[in-house]
Every structure is written in structure tokens, then in C-alpha cells.
C-alpha atoms as a PDB file:
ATOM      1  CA  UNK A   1       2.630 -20.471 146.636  1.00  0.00           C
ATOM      2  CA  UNK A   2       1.733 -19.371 142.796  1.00  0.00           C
ATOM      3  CA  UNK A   3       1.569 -22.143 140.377  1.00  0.00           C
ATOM      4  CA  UNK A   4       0.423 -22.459 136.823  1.00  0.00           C
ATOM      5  CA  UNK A   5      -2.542 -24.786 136.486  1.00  0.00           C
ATOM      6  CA  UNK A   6      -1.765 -26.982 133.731  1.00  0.00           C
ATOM      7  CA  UNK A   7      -5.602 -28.544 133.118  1.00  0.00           C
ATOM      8  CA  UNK A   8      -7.141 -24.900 133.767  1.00  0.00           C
ATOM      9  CA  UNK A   9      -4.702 -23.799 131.056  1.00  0.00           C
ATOM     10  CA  UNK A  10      -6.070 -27.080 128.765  1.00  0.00           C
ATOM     11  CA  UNK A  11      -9.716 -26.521 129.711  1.00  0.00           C
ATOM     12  CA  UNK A  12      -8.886 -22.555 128.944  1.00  0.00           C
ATOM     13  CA  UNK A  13      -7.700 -23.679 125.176  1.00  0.00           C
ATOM     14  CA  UNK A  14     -10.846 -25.908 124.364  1.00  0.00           C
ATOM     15  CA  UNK A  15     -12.963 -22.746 125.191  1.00  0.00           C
ATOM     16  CA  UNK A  16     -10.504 -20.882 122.789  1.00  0.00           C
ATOM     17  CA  UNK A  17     -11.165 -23.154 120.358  1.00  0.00           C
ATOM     18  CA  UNK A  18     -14.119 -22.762 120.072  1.00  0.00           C
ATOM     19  CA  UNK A  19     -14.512 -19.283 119.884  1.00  0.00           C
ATOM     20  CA  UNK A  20     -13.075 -18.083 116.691  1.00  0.00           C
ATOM     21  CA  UNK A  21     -10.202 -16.453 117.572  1.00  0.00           C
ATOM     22  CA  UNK A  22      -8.836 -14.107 114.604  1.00  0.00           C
ATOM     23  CA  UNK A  23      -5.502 -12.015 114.281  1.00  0.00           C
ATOM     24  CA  UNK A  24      -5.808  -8.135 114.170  1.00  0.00           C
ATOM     25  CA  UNK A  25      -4.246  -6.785 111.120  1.00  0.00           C
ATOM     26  CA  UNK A  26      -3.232  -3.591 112.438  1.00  0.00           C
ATOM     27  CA  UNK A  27      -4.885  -1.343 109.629  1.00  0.00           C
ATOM     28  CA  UNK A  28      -7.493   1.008 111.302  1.00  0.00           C
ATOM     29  CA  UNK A  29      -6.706   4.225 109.556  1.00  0.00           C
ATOM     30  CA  UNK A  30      -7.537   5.908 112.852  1.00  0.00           C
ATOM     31  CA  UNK A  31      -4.851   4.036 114.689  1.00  0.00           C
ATOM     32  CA  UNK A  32      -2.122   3.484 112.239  1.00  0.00           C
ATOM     33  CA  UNK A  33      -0.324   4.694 109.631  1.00  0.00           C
ATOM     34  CA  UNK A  34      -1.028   3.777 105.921  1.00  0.00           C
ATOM     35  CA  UNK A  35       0.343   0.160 104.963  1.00  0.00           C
ATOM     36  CA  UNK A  36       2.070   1.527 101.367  1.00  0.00           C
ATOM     37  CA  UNK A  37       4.016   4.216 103.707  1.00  0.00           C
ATOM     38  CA  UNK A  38       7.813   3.816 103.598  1.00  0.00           C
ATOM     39  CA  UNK A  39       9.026   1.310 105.796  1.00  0.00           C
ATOM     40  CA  UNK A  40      11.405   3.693 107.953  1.00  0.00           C
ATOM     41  CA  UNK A  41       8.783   5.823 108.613  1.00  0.00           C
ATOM     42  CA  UNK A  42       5.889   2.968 109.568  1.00  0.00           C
ATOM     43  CA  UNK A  43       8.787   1.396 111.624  1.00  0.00           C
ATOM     44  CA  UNK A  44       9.274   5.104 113.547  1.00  0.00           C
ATOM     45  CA  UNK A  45       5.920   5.144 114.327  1.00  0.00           C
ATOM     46  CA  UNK A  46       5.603   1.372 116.129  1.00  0.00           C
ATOM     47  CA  UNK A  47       8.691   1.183 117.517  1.00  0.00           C
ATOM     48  CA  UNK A  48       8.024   5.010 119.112  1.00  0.00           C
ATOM     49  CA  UNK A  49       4.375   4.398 120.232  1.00  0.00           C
ATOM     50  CA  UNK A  50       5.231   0.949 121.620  1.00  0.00           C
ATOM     51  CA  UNK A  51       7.778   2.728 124.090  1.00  0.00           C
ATOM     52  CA  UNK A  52       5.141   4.548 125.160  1.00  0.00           C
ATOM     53  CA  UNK A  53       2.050   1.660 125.111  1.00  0.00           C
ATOM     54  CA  UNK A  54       1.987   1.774 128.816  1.00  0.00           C
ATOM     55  CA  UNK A  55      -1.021   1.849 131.466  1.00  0.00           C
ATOM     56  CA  UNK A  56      -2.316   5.686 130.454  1.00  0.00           C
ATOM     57  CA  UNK A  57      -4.909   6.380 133.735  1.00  0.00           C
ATOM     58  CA  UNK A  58      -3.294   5.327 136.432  1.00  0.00           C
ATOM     59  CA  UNK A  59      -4.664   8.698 138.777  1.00  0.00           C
ATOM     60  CA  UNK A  60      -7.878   9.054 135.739  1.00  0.00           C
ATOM     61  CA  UNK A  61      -8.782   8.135 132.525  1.00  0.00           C
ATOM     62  CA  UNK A  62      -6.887   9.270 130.102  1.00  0.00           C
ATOM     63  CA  UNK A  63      -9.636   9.714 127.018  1.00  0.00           C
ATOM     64  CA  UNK A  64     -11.507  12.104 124.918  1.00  0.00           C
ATOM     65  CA  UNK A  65     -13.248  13.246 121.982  1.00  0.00           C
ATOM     66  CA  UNK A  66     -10.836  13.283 118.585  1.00  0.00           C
ATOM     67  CA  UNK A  67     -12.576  14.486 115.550  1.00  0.00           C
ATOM     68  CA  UNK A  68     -16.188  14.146 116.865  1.00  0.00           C
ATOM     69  CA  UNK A  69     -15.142  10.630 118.191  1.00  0.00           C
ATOM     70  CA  UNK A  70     -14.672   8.949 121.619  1.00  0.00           C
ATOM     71  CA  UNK A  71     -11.015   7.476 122.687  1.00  0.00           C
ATOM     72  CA  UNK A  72      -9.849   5.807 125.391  1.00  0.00           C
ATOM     73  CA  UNK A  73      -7.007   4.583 127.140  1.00  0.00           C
ATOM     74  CA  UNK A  74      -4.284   3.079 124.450  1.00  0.00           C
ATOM     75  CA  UNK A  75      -7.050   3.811 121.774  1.00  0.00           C
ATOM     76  CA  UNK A  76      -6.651   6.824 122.431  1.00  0.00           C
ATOM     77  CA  UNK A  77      -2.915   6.994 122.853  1.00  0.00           C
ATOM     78  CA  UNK A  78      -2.792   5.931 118.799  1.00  0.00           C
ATOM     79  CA  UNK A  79      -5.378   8.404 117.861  1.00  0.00           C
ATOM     80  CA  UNK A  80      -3.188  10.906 118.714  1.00  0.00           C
ATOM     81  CA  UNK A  81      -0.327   9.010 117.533  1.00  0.00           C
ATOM     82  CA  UNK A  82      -1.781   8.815 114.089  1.00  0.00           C
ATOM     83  CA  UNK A  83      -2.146  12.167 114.187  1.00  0.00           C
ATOM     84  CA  UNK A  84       1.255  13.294 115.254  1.00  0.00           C
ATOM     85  CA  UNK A  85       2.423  10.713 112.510  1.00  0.00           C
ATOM     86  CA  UNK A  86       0.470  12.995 109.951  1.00  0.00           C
ATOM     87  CA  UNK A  87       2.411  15.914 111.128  1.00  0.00           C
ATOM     88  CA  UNK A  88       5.625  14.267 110.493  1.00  0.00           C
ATOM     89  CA  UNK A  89       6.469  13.960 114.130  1.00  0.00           C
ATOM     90  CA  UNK A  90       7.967  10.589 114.354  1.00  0.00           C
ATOM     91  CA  UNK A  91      11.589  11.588 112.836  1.00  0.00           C
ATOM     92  CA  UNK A  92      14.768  10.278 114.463  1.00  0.00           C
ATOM     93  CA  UNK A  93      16.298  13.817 114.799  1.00  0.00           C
ATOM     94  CA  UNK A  94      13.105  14.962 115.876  1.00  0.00           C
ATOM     95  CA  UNK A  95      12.682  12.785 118.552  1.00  0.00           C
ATOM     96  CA  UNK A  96      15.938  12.759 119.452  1.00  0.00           C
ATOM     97  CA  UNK A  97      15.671  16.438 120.051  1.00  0.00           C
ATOM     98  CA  UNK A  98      12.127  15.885 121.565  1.00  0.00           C
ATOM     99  CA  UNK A  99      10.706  19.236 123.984  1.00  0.00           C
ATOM    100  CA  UNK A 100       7.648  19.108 126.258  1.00  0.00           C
ATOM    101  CA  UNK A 101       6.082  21.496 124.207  1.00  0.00           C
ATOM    102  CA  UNK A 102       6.573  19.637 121.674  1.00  0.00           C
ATOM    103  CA  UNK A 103       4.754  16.752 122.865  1.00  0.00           C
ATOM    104  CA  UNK A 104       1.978  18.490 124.260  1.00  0.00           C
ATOM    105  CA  UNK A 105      -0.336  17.281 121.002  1.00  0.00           C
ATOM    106  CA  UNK A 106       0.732  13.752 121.430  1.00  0.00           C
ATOM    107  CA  UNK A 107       0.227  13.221 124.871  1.00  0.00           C
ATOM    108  CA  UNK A 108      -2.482  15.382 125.956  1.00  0.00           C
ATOM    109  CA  UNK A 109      -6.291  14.609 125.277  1.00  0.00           C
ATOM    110  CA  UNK A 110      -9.486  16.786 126.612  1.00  0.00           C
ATOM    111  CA  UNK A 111      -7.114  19.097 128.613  1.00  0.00           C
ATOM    112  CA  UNK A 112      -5.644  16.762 130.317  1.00  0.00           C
ATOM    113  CA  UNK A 113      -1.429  15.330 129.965  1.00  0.00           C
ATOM    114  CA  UNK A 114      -1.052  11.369 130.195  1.00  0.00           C
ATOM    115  CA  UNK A 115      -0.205  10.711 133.891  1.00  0.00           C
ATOM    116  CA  UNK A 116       3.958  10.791 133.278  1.00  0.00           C
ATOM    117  CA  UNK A 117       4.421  13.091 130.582  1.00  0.00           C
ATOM    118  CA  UNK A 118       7.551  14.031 130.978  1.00  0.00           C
ATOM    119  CA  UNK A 119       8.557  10.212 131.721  1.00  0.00           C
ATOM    120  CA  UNK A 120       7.319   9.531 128.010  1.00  0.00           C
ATOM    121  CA  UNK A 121       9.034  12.802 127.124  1.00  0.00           C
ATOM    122  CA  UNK A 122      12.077  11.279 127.914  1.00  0.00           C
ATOM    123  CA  UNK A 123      11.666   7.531 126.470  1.00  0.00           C
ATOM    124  CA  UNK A 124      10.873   8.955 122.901  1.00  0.00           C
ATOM    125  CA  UNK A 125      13.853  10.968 123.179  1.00  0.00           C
ATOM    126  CA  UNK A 126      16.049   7.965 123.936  1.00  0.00           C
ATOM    127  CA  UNK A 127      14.345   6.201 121.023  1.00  0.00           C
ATOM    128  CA  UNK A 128      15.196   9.059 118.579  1.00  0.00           C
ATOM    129  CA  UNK A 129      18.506   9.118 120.013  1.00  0.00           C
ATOM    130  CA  UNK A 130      19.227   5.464 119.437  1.00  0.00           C
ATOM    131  CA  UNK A 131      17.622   5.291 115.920  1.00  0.00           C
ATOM    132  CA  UNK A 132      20.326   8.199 115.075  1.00  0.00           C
ATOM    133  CA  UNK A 133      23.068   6.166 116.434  1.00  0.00           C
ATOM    134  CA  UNK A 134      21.778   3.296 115.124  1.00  0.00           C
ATOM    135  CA  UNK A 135      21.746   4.825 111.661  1.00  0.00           C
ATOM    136  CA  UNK A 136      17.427   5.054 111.636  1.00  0.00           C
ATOM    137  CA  UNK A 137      14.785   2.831 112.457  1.00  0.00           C
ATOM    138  CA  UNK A 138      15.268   0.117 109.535  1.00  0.00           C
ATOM    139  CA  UNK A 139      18.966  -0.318 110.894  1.00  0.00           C
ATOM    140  CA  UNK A 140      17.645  -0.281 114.384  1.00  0.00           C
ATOM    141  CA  UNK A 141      15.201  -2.814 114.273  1.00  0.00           C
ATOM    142  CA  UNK A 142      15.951  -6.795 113.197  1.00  0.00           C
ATOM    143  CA  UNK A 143      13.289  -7.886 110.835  1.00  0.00           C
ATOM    144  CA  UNK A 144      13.912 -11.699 110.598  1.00  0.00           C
ATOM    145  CA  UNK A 145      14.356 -13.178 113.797  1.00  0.00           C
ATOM    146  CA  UNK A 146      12.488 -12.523 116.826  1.00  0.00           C
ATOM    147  CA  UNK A 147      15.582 -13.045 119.107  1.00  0.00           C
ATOM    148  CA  UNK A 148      17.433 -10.837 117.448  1.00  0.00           C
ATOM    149  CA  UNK A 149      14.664  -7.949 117.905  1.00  0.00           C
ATOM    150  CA  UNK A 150      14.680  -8.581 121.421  1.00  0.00           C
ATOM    151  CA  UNK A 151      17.968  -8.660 121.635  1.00  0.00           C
ATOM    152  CA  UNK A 152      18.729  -4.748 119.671  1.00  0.00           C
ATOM    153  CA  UNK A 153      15.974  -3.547 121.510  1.00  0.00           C
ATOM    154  CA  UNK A 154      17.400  -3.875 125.122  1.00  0.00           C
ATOM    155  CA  UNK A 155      19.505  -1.205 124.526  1.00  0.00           C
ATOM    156  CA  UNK A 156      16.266   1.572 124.155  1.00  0.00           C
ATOM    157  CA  UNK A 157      15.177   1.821 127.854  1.00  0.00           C
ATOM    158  CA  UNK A 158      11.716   2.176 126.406  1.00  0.00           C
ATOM    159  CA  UNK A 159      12.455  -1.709 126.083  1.00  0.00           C
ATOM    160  CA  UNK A 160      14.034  -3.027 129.065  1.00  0.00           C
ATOM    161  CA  UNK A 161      11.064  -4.491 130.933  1.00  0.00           C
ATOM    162  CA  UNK A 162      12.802  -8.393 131.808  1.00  0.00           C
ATOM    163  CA  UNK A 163       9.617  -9.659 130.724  1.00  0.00           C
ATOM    164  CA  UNK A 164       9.697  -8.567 127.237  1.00  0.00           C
ATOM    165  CA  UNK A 165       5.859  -6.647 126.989  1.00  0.00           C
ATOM    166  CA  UNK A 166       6.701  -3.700 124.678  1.00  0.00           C
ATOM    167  CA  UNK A 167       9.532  -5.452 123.029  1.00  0.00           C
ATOM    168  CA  UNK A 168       6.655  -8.284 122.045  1.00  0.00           C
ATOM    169  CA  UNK A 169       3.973  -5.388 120.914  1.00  0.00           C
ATOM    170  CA  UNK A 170       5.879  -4.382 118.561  1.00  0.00           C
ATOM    171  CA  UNK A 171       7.083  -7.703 116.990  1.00  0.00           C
ATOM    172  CA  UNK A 172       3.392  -8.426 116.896  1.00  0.00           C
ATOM    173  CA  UNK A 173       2.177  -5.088 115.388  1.00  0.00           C
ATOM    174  CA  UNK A 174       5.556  -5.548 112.539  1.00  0.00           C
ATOM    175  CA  UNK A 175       4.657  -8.936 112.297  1.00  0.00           C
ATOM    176  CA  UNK A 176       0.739  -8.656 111.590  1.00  0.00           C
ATOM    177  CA  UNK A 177       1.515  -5.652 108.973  1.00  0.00           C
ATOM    178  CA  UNK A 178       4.124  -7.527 107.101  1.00  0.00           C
ATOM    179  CA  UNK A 179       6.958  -5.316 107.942  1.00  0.00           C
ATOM    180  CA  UNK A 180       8.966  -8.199 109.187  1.00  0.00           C
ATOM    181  CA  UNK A 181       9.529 -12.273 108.260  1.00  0.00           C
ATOM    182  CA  UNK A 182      10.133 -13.664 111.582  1.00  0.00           C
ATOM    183  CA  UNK A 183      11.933 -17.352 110.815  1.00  0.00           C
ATOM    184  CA  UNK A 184      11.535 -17.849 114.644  1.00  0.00           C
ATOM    185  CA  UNK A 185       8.253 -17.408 115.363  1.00  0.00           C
ATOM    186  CA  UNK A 186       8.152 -19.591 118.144  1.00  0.00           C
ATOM    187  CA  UNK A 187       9.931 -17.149 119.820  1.00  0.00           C
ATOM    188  CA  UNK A 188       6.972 -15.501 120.778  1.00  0.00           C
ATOM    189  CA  UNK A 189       5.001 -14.872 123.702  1.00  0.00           C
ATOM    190  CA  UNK A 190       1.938 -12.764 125.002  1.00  0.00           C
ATOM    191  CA  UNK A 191       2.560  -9.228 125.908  1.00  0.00           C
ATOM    192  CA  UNK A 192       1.701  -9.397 129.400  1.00  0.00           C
ATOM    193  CA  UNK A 193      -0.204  -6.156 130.846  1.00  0.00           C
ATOM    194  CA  UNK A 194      -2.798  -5.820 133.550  1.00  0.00           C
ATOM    195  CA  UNK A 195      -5.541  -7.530 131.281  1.00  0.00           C
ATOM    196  CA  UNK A 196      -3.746 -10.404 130.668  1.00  0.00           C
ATOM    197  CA  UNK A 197      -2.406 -11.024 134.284  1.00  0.00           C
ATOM    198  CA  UNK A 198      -5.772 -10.361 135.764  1.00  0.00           C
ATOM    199  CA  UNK A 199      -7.800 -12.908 133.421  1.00  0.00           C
ATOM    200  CA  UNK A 200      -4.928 -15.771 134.339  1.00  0.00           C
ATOM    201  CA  UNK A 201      -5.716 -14.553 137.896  1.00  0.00           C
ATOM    202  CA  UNK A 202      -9.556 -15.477 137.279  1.00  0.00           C
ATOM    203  CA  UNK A 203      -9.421 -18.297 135.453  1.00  0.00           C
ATOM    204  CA  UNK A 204      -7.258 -20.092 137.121  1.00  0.00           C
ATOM    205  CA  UNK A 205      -4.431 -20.837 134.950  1.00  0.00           C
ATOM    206  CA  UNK A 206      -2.463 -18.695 137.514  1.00  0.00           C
ATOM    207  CA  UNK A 207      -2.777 -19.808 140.555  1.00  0.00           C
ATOM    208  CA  UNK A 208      -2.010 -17.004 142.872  1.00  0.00           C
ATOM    209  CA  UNK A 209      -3.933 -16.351 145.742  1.00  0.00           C
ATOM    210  CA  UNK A 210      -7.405 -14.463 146.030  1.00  0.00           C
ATOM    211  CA  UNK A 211      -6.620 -13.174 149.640  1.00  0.00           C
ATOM    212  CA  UNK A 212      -3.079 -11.072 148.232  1.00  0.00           C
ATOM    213  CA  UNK A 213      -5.226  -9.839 145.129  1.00  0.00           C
ATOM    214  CA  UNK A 214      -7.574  -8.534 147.354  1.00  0.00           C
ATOM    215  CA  UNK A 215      -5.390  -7.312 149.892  1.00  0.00           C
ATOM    216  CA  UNK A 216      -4.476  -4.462 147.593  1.00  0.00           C
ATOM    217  CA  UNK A 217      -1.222  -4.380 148.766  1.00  0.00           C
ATOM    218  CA  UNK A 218       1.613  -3.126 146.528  1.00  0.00           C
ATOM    219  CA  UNK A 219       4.194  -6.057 145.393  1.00  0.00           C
ATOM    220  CA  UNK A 220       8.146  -4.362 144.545  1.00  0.00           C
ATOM    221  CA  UNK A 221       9.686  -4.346 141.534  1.00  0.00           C
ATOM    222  CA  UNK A 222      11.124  -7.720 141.506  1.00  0.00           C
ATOM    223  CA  UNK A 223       7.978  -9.466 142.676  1.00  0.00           C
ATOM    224  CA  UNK A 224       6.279  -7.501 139.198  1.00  0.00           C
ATOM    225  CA  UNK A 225       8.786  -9.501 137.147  1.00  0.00           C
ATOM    226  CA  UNK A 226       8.044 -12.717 138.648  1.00  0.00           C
ATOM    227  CA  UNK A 227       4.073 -12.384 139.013  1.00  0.00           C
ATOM    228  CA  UNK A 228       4.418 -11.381 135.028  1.00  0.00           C
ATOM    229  CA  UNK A 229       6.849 -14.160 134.241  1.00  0.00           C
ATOM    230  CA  UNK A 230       4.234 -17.176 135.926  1.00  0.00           C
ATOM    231  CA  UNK A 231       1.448 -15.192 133.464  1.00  0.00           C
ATOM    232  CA  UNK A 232       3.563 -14.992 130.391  1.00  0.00           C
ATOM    233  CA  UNK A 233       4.447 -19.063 130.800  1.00  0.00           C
ATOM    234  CA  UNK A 234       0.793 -19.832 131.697  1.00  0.00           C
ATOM    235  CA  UNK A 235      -0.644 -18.053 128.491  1.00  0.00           C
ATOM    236  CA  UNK A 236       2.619 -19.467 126.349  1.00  0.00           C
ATOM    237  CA  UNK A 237       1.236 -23.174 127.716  1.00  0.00           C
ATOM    238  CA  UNK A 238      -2.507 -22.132 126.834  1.00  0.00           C
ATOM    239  CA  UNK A 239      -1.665 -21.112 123.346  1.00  0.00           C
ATOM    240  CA  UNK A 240       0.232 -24.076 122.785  1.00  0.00           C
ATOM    241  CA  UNK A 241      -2.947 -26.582 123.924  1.00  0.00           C
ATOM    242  CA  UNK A 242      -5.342 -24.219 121.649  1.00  0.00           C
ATOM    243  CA  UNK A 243      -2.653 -24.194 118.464  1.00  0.00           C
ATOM    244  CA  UNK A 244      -2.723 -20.267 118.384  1.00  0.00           C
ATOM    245  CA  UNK A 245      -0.136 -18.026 117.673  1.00  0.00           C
ATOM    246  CA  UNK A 246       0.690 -16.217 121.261  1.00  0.00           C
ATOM    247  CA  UNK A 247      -0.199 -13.147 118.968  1.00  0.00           C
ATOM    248  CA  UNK A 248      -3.282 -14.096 118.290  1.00  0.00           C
ATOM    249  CA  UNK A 249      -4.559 -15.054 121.142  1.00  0.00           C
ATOM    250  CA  UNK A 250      -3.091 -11.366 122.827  1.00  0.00           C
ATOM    251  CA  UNK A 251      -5.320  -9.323 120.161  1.00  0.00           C
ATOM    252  CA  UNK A 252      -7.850 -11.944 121.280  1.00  0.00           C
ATOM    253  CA  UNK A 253      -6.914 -11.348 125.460  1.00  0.00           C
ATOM    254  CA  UNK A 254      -6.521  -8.023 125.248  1.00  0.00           C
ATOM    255  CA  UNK A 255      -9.714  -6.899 123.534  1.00  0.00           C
ATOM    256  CA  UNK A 256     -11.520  -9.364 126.516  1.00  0.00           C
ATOM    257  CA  UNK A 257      -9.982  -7.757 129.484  1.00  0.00           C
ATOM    258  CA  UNK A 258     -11.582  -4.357 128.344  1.00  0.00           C
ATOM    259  CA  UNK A 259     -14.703  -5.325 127.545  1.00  0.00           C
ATOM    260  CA  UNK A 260     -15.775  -8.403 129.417  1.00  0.00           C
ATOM    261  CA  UNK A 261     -13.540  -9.537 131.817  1.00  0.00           C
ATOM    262  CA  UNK A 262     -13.097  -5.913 133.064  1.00  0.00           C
ATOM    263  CA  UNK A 263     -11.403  -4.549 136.480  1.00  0.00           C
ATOM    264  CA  UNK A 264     -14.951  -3.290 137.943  1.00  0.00           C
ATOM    265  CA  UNK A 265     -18.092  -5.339 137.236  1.00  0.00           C
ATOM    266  CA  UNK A 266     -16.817  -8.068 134.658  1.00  0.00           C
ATOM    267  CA  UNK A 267     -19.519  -9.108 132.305  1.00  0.00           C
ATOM    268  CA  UNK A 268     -20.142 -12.848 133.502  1.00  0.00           C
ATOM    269  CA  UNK A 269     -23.219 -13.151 131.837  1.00  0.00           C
ATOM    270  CA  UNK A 270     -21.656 -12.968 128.119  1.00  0.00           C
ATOM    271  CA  UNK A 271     -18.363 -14.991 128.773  1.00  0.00           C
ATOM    272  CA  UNK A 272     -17.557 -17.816 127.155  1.00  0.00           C
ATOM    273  CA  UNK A 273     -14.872 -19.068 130.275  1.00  0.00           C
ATOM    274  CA  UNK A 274     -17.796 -18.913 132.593  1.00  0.00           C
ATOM    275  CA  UNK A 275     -18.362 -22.280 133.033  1.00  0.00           C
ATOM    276  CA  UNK A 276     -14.668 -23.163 134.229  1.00  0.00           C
ATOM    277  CA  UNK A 277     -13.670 -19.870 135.453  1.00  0.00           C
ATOM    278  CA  UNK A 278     -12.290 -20.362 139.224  1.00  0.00           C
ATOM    279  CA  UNK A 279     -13.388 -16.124 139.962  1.00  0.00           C
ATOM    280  CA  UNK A 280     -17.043 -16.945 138.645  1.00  0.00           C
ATOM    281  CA  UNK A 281     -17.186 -20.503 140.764  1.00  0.00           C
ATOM    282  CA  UNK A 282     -16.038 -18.979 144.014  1.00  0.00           C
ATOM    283  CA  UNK A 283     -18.120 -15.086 143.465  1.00  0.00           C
ATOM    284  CA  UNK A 284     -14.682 -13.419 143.709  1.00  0.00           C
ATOM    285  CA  UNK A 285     -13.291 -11.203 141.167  1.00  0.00           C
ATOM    286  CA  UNK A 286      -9.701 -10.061 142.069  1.00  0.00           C
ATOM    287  CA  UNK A 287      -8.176  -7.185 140.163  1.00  0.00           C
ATOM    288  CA  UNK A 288      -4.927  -7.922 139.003  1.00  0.00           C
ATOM    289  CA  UNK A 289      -1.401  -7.743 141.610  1.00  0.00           C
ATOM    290  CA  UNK A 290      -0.958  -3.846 142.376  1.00  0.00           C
ATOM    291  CA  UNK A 291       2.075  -2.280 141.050  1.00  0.00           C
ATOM    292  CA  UNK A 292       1.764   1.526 140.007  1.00  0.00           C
ATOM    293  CA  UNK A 293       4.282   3.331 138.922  1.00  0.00           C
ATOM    294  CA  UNK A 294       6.265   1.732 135.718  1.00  0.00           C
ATOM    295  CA  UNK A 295       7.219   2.287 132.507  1.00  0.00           C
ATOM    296  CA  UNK A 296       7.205  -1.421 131.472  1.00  0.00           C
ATOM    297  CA  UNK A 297       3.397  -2.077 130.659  1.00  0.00           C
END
């Protein structure tokens, strides 16, 4: 039976501590738009690239070279994003109107279309759509209370996932550029992805069992949800013992999973977890719970 580990989760927060973890401010010119843009249109481009911030090489890697540069994954997802925001793509009536062809620039990198294409064809259109309805993207989007964000968002089916991951990306991307005041802060939680739910795996804090992670066996829908739920508490209880803003400690998370605590081969010998991590102790290094084909993260 999965549990959360309540000392892993303390002994987690006094290596956290120690670390220096720092918020991301969101400003990489490559990435994002500028910060002296007008709010609408900085707003269009978060709210329409979080819809779309899911897994991006799910059959291969979805990455390239943009501008004489190498991209990958979501890296390279914003790239092109940044791009396509240069062009003017991220309009309401634009997207509400969205075509395939259309799209093509956004979601296509060395040749090759992101996995669902058309699926992301069809949740920027339903963002468009609701900004139009919703009289644009400043209307659409709460700026000073977390709850409420959540709340307005439900109704974009980008932003659906029970578990709250995109809907949570973008209050943390608004909130670290200063295009919101949040007066409920504590509101706020970890967007849980793969990265995140495969270091609680490791370390512990989630206690779910090595055997099923290895077993590579799918879980439905509903057992998603629940696995993502235990995560989302775990890391909630871990930021809490550390004193860092869940958003923090995601950049922080996030940035791990893909470069030390990785799916293949995770770099033990440069971890600072090593010493209490349960994967490291017992030589087993489960991937995170299989579930393939979603929309929500």
C-alpha cells in the first residue's frame, strides 16, 4: 500500500536546505517573451504554451537545432514558442481559428511533429476560443488569488487535469514574472510531472512499491490521479519542513530530474540526496508509474 514517508520527506528538506535552492525568474529571452510586453499578450503566450507543456517524446525525442543551438524536450517546446510569439501567433482569434498548417512552425522541430499534434492543435484552439468568450486573456485569467485561477481555468480542457499540473505552471510562471499578486499563496503546490513523481519514488518520500515500478505495467486513468495526488501531498509536506515556496522547490525538482536524477543512468555520484536516498541504498532505480497517453502533464 503507497504511503507518504513523513521523516524521508523531513530528512529530504534538511538536504534542501542546504543546497541553495533559488526561484527561476522566467526571463531567458530564448524561452520567453520580453517582461515590458503588454500584459494580454505575455498572458497569451503562458497560458497557451502551458496547455501544451506536456511530456513531448513519448515514441522519440522531440529536439533540435534552433538558430545554431540545441533544444530539447519542453526547452525546446518554448524555443519555438518564443518564436511563434515573435510572429504574432498567440492571438485569441488566431488561435481560436487555429489550422494544422498553421501550427506546423510551432510544433515541429528537425522534421519531425510533437508526438500528438493534432491533440495540441485542438487544445490551443479551445484556449483561443475561451479567451474570445471570455473577452481575452486578462479577463480570462484571475490575477490575485490562486483559487480563483484554478477555479476559471477548469473550464479550458487544456486545464482539467484533477491534479492541477498545468493549471500550477502557469500560476508559477505569472507569479515569478510579476504578472500576478497572489494573496493566497499558500494555495500552491508542485506541478507534478514524471520528474517529480519519479524522484518521490526514489527517495522515499513516496512510498510506492519498487516491484510495480519495475513491472512496467500501465496504471488507468484513475490510478494516474491518485499516484500524482500521494506525490503532490508528499512534495507539499517537504516544502513545508524546508520553508520553500512549492514553486521554488519545482524550478529546483524539475531542473534535477533532467539532469541528475534522470530516467536512464541517474547521476548518483553528484547528488546531494545520496546519502538518504531509499533507490541509491537498495541499487534500484525505478522509472516513474507508466501512463502514456495524456494531455495532463
Amino acid at each position: 500500500m503507497e504511503a507518504i514517508d513523513v521523516d524521508k520527506a523531513e530528512a529530504v528538506a534538511d538536504v534542501l536546505k542546504s543546497v541553495g535552492v533559488r526561484r527561476d525568474s522566467y526571463l531567458d529571452s530564448r524561452l520567453y517573451p520580453p517582461p515590458d510586453d503588454p500584459l494580454e499578450d505575455q498572458l497569451a503566450y503562458f497560458v497557451s504554451m502551458a496547455a501544451i507543456d506536456h511530456r513531448t517524446g513519448l515514441w522519440e525525442p522531440f529536439e533540435g537545432v534552433v538558430g545554431g543551438e540545441f533544444f530539447h524536450g519542453a526547452d525546446a517546446l518554448y524555443r519555438l514558442g518564443r518564436l511563434a510569439y515573435g510572429r504574432g501567433f498567440f492571438k485569441a482569434e488566431k488561435l481560436a481559428e487555429l489550422a494544422p498548417s498553421e501550427a506546423e512552425h510551432l510544433l515541429t522541430i528537425g522534421g519531425r511533429r510533437v508526438w500528438d499534434f493534432h491533440i495540441r492543435v485542438l487544445l490551443l484552439r479551445d484556449v483561443g476560443k475561451k479567451a474570445l468568450r471570455n473577452g481575452g486573456f486578462e479577463r480570462l485569467v484571475p490575477r490575485d488569488s490562486l483559487k480563483r485561477l484554478k477555479e476559471a481555468l477548469r473550464q479550458i480542457r487544456a486545464y482539467e487535469d484533477p491534479v492541477e499540473k498545468k493549471a500550477l505552471l502557469l500560476a508559477k510562471f505569472i507569479d515569478g514574472r510579476k504578472l500576478a499578486d497572489f494573496k493566497d499563496l499558500e494555495e500552491a503546490d508542485v506541478p507534478v510531472d514524471n520528474h517529480l513523481s519519479r524522484i518521490a519514488y526514489r527517495l522515499g518520500i513516496a512510498d510506492v512499491s519498487y516491484d510495480f515500478l519495475e513491472s512496467g505495467v500501465e496504471v488507468p486513468r484513475e490510478e494516474d490521479i491518485r499516484l500524482r495526488q500521494l506525490v503532490k501531498t508528499a512534495w507539499k509536506i517537504v516544502a513545508k519542513f524546508a520553508d520553500i515556496h512549492p514553486f521554488t522547490l519545482d524550478d529546483y525538482l524539475w531542473s534535477f530530474g533532467r539532469r541528475t536524477c534522470t530516467r536512464e543512468r541517474p547521476k548518483c555520484d553528484v547528488c546531494p540526496f545520496r546519502e538518504i536516498c531509499k533507490a541509491h541504498a537498495l541499487q534500484r532505480y525505478p522509472p516513474e508509474h507508466l501512463h502514456l497517453i495524456t494531455w495532463y502533464y
